[in-house]
C-alpha atoms as a PDB file:
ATOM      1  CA  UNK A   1     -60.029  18.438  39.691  1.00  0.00           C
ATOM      2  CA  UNK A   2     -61.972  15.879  41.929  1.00  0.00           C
ATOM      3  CA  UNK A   3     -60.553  14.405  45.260  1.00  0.00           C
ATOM      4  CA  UNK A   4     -62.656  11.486  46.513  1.00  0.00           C
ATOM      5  CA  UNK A   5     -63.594  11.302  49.768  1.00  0.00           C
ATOM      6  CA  UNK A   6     -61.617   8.332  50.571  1.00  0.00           C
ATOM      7  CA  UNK A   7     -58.269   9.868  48.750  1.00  0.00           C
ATOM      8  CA  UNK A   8     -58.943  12.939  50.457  1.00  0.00           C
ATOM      9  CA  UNK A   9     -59.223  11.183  54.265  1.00  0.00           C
ATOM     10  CA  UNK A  10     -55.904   9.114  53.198  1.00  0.00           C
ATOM     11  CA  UNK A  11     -54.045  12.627  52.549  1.00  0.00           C
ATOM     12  CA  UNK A  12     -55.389  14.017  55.646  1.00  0.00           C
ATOM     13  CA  UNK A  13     -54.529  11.326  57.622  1.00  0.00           C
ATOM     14  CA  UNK A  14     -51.204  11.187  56.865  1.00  0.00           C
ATOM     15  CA  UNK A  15     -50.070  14.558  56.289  1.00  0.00           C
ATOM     16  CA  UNK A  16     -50.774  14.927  60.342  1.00  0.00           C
ATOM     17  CA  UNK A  17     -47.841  17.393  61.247  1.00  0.00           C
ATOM     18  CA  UNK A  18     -47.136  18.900  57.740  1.00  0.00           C
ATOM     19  CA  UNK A  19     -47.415  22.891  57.163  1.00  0.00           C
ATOM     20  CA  UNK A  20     -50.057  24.743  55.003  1.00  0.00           C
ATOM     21  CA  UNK A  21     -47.424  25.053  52.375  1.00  0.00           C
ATOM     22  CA  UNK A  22     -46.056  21.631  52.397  1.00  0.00           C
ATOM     23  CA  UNK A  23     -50.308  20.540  52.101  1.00  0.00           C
ATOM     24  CA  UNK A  24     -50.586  22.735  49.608  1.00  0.00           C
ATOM     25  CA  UNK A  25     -47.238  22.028  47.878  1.00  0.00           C
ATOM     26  CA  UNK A  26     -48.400  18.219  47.651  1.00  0.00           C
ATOM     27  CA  UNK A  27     -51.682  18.476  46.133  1.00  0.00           C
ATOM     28  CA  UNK A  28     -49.847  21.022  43.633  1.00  0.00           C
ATOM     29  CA  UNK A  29     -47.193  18.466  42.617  1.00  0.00           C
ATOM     30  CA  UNK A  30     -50.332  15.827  42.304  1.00  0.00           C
ATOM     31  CA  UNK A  31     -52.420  17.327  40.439  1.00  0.00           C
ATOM     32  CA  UNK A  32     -49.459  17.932  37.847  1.00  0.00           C
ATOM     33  CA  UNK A  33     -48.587  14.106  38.238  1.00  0.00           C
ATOM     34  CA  UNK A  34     -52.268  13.215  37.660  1.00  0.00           C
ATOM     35  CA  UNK A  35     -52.365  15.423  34.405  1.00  0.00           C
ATOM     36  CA  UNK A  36     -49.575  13.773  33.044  1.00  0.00           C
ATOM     37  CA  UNK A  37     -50.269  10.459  33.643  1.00  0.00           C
ATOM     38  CA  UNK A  38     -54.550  10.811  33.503  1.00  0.00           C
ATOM     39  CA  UNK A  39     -57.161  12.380  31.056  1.00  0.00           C
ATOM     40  CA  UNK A  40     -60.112  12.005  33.232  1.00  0.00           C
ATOM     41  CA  UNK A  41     -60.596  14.563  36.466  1.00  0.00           C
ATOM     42  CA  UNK A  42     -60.632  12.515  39.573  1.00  0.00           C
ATOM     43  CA  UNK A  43     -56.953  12.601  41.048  1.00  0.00           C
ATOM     44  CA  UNK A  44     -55.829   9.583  41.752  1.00  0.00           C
ATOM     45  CA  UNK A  45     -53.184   7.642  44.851  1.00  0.00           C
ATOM     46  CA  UNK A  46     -50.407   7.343  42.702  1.00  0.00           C
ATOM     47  CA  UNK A  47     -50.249  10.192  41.727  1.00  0.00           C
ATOM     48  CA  UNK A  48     -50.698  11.654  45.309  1.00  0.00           C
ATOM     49  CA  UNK A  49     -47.816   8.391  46.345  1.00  0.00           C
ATOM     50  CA  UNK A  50     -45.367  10.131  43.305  1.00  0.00           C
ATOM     51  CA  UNK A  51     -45.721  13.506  44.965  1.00  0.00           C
ATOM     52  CA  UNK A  52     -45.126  12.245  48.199  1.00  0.00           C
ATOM     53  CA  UNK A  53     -42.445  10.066  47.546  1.00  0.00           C
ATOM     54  CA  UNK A  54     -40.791  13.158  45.363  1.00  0.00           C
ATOM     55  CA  UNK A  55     -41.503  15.454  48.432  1.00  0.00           C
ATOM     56  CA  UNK A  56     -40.382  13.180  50.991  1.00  0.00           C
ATOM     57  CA  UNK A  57     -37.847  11.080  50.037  1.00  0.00           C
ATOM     58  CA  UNK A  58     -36.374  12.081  46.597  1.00  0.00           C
ATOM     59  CA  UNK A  59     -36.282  15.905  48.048  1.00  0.00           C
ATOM     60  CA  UNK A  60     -34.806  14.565  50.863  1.00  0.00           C
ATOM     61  CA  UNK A  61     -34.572  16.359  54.490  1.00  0.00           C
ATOM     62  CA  UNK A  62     -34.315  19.878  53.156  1.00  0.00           C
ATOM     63  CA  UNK A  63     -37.057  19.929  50.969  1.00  0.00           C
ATOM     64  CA  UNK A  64     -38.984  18.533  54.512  1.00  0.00           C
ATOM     65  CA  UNK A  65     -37.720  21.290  56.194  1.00  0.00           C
ATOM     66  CA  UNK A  66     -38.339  24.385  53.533  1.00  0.00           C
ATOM     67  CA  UNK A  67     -42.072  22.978  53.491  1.00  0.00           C
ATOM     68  CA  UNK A  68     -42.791  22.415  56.755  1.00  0.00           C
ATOM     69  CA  UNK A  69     -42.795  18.553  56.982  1.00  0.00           C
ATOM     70  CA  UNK A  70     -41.743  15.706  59.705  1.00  0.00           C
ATOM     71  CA  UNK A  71     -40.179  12.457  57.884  1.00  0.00           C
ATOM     72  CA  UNK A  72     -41.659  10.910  60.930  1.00  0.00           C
ATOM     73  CA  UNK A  73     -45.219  11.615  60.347  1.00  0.00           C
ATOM     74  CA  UNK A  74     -44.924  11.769  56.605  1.00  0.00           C
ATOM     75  CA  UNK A  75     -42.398   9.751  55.366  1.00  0.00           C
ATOM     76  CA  UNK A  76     -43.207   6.577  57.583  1.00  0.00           C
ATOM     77  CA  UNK A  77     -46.894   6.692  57.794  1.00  0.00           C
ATOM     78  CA  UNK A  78     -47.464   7.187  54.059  1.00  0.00           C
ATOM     79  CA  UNK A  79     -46.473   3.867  53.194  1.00  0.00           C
ATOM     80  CA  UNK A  80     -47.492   1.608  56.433  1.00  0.00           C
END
């Protein structure tokens, strides 16, 4: 699967803080949100915004915590 450059600086950006696993967690949960929703092979934001926000805020604090993440510099940058 293709990441384009400017996806890819977004997710860097604003996954400041998070763990290996929660990084690698996120593009895992993408890339199956971009298969289901895409036939083509560039991943796209949504998807990446429907990991996050299942990650993040649907997972809620413990999920954050198993992964490696800070709902400050995650949850609050991702959508400013």
């Amino acid at each position: 699967m293709k990441v384009p450059e400017e996806l890819l600086s977004l997710i860097v950006r604003r996954t400041r803080g998070a763990s290996a696993a929660f990084i690698k967690e996120l593009m895992r949960r993408s890339a199956q949100f971009h298969i289901e929703s895409e036939a083509d092979q560039t991943l796209r934001q949504p998807a990446v915004d429907a990991a996050i926000e299942e990650m993040v805020f649907t997972g809620g604090t413990l999920n954050l915590k198993l992964l490696g993440g800070s709902s400050t510099e995650l949850g609050v940058v991702w959508y400013t």
